[in-house]
Every structure is written in C-alpha cells, then in structure tokens.
N, C-alpha and C. Protein backbone atom coordinates (compact mmCIF):
# COMPACT_ATOMS: atom_id res chain seq x y z
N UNK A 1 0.84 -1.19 0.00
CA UNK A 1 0.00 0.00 0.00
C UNK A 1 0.88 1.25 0.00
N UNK A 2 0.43 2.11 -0.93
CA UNK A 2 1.29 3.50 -0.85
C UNK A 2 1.18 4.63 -0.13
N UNK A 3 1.77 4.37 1.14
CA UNK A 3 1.79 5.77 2.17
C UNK A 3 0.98 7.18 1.81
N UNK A 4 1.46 7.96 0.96
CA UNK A 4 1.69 8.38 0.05
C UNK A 4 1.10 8.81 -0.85
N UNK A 5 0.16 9.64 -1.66
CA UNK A 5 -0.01 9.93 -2.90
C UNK A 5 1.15 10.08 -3.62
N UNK A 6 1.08 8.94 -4.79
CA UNK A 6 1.94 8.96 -5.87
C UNK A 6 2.75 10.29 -6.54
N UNK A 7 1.39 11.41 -6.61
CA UNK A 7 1.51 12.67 -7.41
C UNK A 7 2.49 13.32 -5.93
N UNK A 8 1.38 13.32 -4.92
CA UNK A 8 2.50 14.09 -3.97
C UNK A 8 3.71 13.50 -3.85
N UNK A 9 4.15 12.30 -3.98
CA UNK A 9 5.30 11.84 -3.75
C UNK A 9 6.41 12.62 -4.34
N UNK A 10 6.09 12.56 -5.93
CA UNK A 10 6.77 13.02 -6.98
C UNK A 10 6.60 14.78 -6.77
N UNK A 11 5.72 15.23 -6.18
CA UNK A 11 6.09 16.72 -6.10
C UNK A 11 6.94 17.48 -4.65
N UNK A 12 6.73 16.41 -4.00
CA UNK A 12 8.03 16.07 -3.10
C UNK A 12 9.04 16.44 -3.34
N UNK A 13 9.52 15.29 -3.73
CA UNK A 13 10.44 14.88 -4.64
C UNK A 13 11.40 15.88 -5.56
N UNK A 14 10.40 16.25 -6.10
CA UNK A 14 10.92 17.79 -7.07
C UNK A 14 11.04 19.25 -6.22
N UNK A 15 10.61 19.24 -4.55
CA UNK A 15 11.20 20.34 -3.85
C UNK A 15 12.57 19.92 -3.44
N UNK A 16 13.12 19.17 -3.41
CA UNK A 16 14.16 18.31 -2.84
C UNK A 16 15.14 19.61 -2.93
N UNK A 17 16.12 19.70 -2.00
CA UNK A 17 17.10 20.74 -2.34
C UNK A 17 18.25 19.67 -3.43
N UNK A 18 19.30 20.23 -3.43
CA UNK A 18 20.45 19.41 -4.45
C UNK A 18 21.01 18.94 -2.96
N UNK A 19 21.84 17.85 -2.98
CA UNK A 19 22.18 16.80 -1.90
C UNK A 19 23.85 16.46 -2.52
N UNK A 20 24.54 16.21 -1.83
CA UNK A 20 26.05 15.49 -1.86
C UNK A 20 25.82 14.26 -2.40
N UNK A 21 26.81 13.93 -3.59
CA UNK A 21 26.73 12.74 -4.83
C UNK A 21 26.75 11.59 -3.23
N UNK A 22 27.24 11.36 -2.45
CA UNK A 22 27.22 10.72 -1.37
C UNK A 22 25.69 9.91 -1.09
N UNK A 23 24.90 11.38 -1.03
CA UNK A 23 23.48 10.61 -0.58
C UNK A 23 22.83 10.12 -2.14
N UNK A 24 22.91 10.42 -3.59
CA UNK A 24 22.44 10.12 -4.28
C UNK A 24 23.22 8.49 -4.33
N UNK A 25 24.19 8.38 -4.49
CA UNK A 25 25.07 7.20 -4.62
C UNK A 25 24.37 6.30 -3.63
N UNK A 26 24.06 6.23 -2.57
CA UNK A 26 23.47 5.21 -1.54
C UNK A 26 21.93 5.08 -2.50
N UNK A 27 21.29 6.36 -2.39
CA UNK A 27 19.93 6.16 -2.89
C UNK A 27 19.97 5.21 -3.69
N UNK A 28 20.76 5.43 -4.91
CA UNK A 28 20.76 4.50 -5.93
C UNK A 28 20.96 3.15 -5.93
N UNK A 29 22.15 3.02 -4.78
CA UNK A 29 22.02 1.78 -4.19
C UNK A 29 21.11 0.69 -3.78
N UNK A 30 20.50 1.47 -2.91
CA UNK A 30 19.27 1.21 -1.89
C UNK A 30 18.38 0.35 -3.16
N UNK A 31 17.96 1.28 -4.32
CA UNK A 31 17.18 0.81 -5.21
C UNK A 31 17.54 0.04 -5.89
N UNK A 32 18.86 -0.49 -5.82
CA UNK A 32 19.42 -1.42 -7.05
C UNK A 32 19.57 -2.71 -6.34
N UNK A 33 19.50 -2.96 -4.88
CA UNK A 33 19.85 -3.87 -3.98
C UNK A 33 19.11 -4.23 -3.02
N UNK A 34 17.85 -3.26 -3.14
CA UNK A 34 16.79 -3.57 -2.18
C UNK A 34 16.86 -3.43 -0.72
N UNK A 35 18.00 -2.67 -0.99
CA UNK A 35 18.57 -2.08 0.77
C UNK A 35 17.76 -1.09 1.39
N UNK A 36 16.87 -1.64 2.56
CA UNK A 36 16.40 -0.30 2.94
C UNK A 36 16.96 0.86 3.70
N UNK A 37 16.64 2.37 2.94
CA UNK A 37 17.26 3.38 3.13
C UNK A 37 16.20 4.21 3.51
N UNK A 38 16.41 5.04 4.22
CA UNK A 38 15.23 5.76 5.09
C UNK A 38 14.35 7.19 4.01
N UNK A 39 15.75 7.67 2.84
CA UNK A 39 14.87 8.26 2.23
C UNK A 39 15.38 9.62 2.14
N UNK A 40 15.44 10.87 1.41
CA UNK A 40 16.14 12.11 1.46
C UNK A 40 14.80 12.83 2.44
N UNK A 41 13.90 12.42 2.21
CA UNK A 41 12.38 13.36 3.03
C UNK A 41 12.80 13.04 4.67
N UNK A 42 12.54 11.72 5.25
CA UNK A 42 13.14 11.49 6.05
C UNK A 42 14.30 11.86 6.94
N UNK A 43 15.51 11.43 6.25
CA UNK A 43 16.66 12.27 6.31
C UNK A 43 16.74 13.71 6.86
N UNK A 44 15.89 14.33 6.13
CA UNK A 44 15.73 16.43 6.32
C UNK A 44 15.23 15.84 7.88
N UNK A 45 14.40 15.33 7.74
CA UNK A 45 13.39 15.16 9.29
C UNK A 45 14.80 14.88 10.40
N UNK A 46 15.36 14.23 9.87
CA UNK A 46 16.07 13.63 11.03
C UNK A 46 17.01 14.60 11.36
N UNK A 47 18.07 15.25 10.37
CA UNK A 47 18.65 16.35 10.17
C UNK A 47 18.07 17.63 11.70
N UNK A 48 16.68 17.97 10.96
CA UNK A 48 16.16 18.88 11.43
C UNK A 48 15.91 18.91 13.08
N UNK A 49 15.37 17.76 13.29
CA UNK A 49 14.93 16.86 14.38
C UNK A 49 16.46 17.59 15.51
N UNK A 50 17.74 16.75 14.88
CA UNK A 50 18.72 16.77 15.79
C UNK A 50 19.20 18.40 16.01
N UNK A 51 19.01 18.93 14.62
CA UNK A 51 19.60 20.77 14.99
C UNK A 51 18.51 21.37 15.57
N UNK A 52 17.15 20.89 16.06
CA UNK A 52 16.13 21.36 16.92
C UNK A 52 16.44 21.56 18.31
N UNK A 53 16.91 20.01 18.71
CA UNK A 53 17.64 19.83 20.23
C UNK A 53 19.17 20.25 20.64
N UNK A 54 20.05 20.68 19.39
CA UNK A 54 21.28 20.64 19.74
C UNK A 54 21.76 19.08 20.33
N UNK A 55 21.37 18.46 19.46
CA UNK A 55 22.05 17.10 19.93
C UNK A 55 23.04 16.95 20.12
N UNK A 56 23.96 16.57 20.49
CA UNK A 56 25.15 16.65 21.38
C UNK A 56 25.68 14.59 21.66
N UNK A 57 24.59 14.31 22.01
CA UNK A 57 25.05 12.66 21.79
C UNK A 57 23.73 12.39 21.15
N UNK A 58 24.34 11.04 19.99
CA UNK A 58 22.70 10.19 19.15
C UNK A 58 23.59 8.65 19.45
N UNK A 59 22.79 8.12 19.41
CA UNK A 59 22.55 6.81 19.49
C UNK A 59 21.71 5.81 18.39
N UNK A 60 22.27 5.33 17.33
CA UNK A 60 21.33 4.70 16.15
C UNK A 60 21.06 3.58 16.05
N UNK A 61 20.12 2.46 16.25
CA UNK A 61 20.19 1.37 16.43
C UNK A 61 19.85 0.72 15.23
N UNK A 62 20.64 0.39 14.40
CA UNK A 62 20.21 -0.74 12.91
C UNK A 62 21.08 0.58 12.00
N UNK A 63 22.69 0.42 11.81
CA UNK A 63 22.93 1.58 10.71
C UNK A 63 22.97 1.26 9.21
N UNK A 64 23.46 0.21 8.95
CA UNK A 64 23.35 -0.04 7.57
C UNK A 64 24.41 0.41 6.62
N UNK A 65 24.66 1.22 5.96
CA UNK A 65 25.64 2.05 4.69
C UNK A 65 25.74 3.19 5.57
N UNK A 66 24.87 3.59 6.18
CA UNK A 66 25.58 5.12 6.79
C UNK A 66 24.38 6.12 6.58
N UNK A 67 23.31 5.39 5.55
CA UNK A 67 22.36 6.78 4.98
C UNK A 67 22.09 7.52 6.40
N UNK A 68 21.05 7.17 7.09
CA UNK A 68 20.86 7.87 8.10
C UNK A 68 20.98 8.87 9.40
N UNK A 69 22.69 7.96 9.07
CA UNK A 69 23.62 8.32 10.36
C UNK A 69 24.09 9.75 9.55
N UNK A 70 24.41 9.70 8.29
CA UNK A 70 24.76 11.00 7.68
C UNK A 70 24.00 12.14 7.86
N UNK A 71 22.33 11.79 7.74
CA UNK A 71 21.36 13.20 8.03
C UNK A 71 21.77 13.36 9.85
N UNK A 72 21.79 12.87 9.84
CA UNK A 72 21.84 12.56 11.90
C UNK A 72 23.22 13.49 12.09
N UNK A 73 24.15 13.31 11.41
CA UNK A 73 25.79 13.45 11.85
C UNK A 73 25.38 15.05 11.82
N UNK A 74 24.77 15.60 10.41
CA UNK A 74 25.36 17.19 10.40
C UNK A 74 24.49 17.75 11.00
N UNK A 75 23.09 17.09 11.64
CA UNK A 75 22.23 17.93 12.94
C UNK A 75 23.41 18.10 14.32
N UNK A 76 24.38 17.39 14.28
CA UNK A 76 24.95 17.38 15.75
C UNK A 76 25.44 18.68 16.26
N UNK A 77 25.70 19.01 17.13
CA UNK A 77 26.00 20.64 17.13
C UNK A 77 27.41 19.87 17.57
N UNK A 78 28.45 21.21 17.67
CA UNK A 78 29.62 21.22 18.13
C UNK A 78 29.98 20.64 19.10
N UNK A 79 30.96 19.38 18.93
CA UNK A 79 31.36 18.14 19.48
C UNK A 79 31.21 16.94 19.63
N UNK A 80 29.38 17.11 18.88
CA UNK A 80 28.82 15.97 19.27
C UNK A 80 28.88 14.90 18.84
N UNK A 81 28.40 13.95 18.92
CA UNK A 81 28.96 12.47 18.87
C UNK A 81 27.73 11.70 18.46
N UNK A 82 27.52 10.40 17.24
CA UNK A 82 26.38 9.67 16.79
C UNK A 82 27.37 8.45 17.01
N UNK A 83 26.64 7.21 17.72
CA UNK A 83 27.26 6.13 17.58
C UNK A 83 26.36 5.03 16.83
N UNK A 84 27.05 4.47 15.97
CA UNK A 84 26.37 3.45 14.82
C UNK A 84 26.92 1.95 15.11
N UNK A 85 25.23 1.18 15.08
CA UNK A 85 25.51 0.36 15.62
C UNK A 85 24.76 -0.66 13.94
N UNK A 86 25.82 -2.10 13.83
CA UNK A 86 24.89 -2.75 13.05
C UNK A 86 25.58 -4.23 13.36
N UNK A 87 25.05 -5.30 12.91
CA UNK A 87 25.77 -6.75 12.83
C UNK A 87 26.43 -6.83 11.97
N UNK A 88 27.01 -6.44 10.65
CA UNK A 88 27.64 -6.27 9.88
C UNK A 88 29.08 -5.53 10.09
N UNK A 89 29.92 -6.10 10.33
CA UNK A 89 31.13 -5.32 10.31
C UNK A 89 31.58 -4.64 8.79
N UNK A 90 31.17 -5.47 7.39
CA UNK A 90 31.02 -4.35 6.13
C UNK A 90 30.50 -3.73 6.55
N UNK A 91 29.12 -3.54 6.52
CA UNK A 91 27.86 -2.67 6.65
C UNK A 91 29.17 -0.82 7.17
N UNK A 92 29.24 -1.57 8.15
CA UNK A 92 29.82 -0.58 9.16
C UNK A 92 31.15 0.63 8.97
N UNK A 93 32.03 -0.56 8.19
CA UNK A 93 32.90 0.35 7.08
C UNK A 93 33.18 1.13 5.84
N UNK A 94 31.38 0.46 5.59
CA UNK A 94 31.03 1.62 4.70
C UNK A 94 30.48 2.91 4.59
N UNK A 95 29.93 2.62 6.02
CA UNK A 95 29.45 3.56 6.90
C UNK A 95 30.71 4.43 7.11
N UNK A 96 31.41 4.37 7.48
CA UNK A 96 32.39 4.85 7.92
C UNK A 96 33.10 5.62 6.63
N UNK A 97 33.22 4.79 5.32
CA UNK A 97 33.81 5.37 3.87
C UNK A 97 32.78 6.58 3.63
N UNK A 98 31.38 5.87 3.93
CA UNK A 98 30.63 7.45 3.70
C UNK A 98 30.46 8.79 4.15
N UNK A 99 30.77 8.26 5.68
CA UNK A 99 30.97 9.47 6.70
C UNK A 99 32.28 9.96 6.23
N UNK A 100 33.25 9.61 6.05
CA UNK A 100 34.32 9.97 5.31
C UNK A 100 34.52 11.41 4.12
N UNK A 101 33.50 10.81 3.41
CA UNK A 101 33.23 11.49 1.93
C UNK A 101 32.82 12.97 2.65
N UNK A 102 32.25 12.97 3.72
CA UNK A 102 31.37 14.12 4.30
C UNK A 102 32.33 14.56 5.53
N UNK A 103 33.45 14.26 5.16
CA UNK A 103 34.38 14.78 6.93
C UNK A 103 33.53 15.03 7.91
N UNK A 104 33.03 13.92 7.99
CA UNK A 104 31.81 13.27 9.34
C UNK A 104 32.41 12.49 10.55
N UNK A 105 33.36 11.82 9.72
CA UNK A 105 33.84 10.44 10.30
C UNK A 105 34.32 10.46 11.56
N UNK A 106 35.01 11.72 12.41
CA UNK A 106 35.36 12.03 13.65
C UNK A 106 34.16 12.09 14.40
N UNK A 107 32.64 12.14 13.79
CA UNK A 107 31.86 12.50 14.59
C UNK A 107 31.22 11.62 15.13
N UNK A 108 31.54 10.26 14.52
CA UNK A 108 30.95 8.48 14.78
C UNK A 108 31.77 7.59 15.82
N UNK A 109 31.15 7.21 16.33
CA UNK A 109 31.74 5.83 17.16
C UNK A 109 31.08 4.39 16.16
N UNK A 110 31.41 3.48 16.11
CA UNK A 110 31.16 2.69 15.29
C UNK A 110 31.23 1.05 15.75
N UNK A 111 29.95 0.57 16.33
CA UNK A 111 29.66 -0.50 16.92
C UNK A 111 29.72 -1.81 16.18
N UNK A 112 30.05 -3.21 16.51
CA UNK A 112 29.67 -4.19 15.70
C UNK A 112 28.93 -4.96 16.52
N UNK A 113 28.10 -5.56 16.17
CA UNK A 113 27.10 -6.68 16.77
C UNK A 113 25.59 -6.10 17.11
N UNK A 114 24.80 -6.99 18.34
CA UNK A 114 23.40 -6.61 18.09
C UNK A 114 23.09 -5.20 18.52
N UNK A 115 22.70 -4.41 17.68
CA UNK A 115 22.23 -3.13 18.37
C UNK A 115 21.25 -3.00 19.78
N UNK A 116 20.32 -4.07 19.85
CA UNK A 116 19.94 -3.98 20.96
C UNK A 116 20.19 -4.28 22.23
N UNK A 117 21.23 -5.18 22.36
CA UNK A 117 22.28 -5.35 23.02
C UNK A 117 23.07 -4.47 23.57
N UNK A 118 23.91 -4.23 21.98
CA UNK A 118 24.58 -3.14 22.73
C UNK A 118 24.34 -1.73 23.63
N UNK A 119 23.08 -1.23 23.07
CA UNK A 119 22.20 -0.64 23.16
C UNK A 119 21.88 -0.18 24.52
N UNK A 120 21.65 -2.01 25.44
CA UNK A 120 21.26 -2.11 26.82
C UNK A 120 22.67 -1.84 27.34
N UNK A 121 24.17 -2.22 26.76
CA UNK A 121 24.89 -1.38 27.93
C UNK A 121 25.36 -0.31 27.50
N UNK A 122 24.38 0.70 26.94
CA UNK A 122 25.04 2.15 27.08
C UNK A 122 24.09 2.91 28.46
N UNK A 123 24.51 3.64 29.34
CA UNK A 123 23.63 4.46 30.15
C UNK A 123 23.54 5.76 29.66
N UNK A 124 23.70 6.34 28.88
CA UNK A 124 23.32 7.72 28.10
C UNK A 124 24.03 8.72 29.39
N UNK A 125 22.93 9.98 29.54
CA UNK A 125 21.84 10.46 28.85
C UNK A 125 22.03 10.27 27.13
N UNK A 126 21.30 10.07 26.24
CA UNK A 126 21.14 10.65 24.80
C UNK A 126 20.43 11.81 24.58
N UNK A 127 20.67 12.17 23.63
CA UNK A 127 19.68 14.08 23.15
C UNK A 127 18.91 12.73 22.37
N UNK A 128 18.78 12.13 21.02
CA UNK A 128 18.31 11.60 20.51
C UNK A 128 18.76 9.86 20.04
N UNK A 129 17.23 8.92 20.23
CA UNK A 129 17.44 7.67 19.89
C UNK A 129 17.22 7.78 18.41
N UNK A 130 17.44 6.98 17.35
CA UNK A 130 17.01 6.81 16.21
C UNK A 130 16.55 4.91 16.17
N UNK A 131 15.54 4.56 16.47
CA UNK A 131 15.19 3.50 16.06
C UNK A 131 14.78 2.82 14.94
N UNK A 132 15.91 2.19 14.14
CA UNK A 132 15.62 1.18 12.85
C UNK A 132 15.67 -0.75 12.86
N UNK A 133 15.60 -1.22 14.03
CA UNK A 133 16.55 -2.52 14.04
C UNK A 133 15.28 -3.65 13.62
N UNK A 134 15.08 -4.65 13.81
CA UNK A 134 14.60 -5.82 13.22
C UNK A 134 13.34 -4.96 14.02
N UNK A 135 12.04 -5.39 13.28
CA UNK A 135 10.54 -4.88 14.12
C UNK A 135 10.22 -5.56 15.59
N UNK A 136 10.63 -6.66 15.18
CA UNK A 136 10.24 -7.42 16.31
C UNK A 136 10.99 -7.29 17.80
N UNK A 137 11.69 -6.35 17.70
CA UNK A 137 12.73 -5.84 18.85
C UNK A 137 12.12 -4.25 19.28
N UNK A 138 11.16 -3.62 18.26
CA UNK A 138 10.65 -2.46 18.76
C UNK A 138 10.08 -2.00 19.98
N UNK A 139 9.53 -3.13 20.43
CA UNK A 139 8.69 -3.10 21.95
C UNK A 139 9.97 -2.63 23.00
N UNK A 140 11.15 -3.91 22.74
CA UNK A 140 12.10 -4.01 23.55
C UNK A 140 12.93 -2.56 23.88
N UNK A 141 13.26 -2.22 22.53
CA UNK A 141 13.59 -0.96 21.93
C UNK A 141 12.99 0.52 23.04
N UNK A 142 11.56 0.33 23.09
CA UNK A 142 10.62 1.55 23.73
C UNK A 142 11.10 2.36 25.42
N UNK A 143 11.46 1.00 26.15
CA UNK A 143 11.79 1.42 27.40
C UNK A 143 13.19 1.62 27.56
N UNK A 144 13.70 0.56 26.85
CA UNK A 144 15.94 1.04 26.41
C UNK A 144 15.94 2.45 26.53
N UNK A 145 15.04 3.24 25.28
CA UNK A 145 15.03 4.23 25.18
C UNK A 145 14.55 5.28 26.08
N UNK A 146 13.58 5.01 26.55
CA UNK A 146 13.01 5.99 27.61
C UNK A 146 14.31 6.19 28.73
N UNK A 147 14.67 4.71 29.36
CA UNK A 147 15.56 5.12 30.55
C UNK A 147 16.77 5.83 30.02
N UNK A 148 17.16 5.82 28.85
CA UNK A 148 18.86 6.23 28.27
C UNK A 148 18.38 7.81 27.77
N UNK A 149 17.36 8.11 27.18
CA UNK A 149 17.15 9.10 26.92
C UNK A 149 17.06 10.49 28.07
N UNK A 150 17.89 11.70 27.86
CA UNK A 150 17.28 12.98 28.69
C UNK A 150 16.28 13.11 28.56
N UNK A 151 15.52 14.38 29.23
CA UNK A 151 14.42 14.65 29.82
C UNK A 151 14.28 15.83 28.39
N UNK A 152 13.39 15.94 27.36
CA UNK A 152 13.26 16.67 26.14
C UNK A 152 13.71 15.86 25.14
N UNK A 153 14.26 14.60 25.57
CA UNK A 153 15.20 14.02 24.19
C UNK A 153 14.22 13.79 23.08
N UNK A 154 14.50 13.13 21.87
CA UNK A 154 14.06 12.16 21.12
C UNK A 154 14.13 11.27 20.76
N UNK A 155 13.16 10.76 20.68
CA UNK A 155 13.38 9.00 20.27
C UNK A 155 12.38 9.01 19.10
N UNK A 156 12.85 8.42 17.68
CA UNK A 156 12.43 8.07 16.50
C UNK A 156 12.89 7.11 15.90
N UNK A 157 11.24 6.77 15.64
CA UNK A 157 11.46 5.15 15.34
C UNK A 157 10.63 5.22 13.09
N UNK A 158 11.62 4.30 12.96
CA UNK A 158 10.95 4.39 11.57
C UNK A 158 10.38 3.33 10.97
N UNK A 159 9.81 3.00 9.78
CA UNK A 159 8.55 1.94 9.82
C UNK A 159 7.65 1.66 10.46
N UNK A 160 6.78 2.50 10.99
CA UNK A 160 6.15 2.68 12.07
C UNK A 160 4.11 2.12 11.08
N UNK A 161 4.47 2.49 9.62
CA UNK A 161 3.26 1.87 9.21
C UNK A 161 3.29 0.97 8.12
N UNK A 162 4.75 0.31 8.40
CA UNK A 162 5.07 -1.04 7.67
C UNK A 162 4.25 -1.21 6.14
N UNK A 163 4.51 -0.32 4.98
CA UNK A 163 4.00 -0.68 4.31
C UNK A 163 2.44 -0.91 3.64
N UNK A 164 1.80 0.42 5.39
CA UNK A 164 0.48 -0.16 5.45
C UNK A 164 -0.08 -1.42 5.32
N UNK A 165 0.95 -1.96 6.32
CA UNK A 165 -0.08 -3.58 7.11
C UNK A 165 -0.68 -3.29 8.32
N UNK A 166 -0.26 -2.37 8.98
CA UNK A 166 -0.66 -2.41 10.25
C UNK A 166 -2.13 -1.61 10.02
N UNK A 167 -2.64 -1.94 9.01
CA UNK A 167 -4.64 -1.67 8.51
C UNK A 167 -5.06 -2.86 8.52
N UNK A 168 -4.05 -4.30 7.91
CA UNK A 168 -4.69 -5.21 7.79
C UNK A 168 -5.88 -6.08 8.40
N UNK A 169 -6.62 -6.90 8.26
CA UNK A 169 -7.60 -7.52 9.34
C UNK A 169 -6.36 -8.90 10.36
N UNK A 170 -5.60 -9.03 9.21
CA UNK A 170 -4.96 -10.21 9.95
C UNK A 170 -3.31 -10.15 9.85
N UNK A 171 -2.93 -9.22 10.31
CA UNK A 171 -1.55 -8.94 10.56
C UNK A 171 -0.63 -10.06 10.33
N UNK A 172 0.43 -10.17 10.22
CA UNK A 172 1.48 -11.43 10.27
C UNK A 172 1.89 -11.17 11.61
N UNK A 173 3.29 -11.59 12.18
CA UNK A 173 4.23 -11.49 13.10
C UNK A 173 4.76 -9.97 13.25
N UNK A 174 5.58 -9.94 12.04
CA UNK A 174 6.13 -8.88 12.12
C UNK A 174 5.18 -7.52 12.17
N UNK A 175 4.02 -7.86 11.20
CA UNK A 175 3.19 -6.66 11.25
C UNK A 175 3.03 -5.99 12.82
N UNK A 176 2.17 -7.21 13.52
CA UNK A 176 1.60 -7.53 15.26
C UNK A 176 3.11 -6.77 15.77
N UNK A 177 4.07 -6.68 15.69
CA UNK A 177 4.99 -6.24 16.42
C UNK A 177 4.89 -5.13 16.39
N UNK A 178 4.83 -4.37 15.41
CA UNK A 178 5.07 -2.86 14.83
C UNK A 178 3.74 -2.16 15.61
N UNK A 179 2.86 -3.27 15.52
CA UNK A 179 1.21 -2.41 15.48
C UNK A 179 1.16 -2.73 17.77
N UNK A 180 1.63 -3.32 18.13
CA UNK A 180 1.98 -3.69 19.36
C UNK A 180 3.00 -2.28 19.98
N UNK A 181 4.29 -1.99 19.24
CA UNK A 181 4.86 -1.27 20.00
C UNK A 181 3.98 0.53 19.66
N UNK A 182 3.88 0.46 18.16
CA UNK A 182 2.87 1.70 17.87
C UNK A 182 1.80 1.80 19.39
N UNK A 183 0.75 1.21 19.42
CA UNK A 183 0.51 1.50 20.66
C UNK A 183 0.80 1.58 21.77
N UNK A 184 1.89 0.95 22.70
CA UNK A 184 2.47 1.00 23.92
C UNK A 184 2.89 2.58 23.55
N UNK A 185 3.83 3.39 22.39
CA UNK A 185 4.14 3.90 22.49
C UNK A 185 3.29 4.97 22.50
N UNK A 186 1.96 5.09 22.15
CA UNK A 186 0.92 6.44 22.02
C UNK A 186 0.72 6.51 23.55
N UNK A 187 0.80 4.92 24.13
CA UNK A 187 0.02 5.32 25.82
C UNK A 187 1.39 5.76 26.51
N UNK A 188 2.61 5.70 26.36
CA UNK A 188 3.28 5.76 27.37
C UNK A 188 3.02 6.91 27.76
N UNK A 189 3.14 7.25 29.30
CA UNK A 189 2.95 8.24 29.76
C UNK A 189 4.40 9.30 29.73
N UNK A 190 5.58 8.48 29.59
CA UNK A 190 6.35 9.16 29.55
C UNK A 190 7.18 9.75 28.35
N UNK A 191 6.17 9.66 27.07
CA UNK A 191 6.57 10.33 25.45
C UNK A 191 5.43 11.37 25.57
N UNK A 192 5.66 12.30 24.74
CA UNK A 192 4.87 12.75 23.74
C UNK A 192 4.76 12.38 22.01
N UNK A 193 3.90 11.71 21.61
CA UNK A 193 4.45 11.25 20.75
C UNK A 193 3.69 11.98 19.45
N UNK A 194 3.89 11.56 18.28
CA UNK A 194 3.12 12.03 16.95
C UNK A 194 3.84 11.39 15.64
N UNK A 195 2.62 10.32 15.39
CA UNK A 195 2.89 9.78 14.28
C UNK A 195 2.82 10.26 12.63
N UNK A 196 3.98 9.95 12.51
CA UNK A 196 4.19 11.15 10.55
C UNK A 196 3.59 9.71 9.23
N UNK A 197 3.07 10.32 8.90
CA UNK A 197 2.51 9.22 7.55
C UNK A 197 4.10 9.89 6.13
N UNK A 198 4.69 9.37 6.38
CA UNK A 198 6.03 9.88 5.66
C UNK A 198 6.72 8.68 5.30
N UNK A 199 6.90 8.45 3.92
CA UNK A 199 7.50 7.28 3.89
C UNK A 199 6.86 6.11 4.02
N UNK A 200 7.49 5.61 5.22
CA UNK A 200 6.73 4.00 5.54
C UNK A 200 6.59 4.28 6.84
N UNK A 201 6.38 5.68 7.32
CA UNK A 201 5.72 5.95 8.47
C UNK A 201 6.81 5.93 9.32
N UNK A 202 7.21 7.36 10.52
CA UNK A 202 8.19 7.74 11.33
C UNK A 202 7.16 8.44 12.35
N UNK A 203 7.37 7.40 13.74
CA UNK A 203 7.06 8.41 15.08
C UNK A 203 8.20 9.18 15.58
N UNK A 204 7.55 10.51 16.31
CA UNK A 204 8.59 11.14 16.53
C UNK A 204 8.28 11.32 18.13
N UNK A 205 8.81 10.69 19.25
CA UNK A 205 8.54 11.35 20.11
C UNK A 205 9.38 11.77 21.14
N UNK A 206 9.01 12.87 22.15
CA UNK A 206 10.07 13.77 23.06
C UNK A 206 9.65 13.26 24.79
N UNK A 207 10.77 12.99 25.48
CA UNK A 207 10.42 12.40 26.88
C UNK A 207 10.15 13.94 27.88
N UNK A 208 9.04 13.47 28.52
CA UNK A 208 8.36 14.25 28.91
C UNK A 208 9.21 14.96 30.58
C-alpha cells in the first residue's frame, strides 16, 4: 500500500534541495539492492529533528551504509557524537567510507554486533534515539530508550506503518509487532508522541 499519494510523492520529490553525490550514490544503491534506506524526506526530518535539540550525543540502532547516520551526523551541534551500531562489520565500514566522503567520520563511534544489546549497555543520557533494528525488537527498543534518553530528548522510530499492514484484518508477526509497539508507544505516559505518515511511516517522540 502506498503511504503516500503517488503525485504528492513526486512533487516532493521535485522540492528536494540538491544533496552530496554521497546521498544520491546510496539512494541508488538502496534501489538497485533492495537495501532499505530511510529516504532524502526522512533524512531532512532527522537532520532537522537533531539541529532542533542541539544534539550533542545520538545513538542509532540498525545503521546499515551510513544513509541515516549522515542526516543525523550534520544535525549534531559542536562536538557531538552519533554512535552506529549494526551486525555487519562491512555494513559498518562503509558507513564509515561514507561518513568519510562528508568529513563526518570524527563524529561516529562505530559498533559491531546486536544493536539492541549493545544498546542495553550504554547508560546515556542521549539528546536523541534513532530507532531502525529488526521490528520485532521495537517493543524491547521503547523502554531502552526511555531510561537512556534525557528529559526533552528524542526518540524516533521508523517503519512505524510497515508498508500499510498495520490496517490489515490479519496482521502477520512482524506486522503484530510494529502495530503492538505503535501502541504502547501512544500510551506511554512518559513520550509525547506524533505519528508522521512519511514514507513507511516515522514516530517522533520527546520524553516528557
């Protein structure tokens, strides 16, 4: 199902500012390999998101090639620090070649193994979580974040409307996960939250 109007997509699309051959080069990727990439619309969000708070420390759980961590890196204000976490030790050095391209690369710490794991032994504070890792870890994901996160932080999670399954009458597994933590996360008392129909759907929310 398409998030999305098609037409709006594409007129989107065509406000786009011009971007570093960096992020087109992944894009292209993404589409040639079926890698999921969060998206240049996205990206601005996330960008924006972090130069809102003056983020200062991020924390990314599921990095992949780097797309994300790149919009994430140049929200950081002065000094700050994004640490990228994936199971892939490639994954991770490419991450790293990309942050590179963008004299980013001082601004990463660079994890190998399970992000949620690792995840549980960081004690923060964080300015911002970025949640991408397997769905079925999202629930797990919700409270990691709350306790590691400051008091104003953010925590954003993406795939949040899977493709529009989470309408279905009979969900799968993975769907039930997404559509499981989506709600824990509207009740928690300790987010504010607000769900974006963007993409494949990004909550954005700030600890209260």
């Amino acid at each position: 199902m398409k998030i999305v109007n098609e037409e709006i997509e594409r007129y989107f699309e065509a406000l786009l500012p011009d971007r570093d051959s960096v992020f087109l080069d992944l894009e292209q990727r993404s589409v040639r390999e079926g890698f999921p990439a969060v998206g240049p619309q996205v990206g601005m969000l996330l960008k924006l998101l972090a130069q809102s708070i003056n983020a200062r420390q991020i924390f990314e759980l599921g990095s992949g090639y780097g797309y994300s961590a790149l919009w994430l890196a140049q929200g950081l204000t002065a000094g700050g620090v994004i640490t990228l976490t994936d199971s892939s030790e490639e994954n991770l050095q490419m991450a790293r070649s990309n942050l590179q391209r963008l004299n980013l690369a001082d601004k990463a710490v660079f994890k190998v193994g399970n992000a949620v794991e690792l995840f549980r032994g960081e004690s923060g504070p964080f300015d911002l979580v970025f949640n991408d890792v397997d769905k079925e870890a999202y629930v797990e994901v919700l409270e990691l974040a709350y306790q590691r996160l400051r008091q104003g932080g953010l925590f954003v999670t993406d795939n949040t409307l899977w493709d529009g399954k989470v309408t279905e009458a009979n969900p799968d597994t993975t769907t039930t996960a997404i559509m499981e933590f989506n709600r824990r996360l509207m009740e928690h008392r300790g987010f504010h939250t607000v769900q974006l129909p963007l993409r494949d759907g990004v909550s954005v929310s700030i600890k209260r």
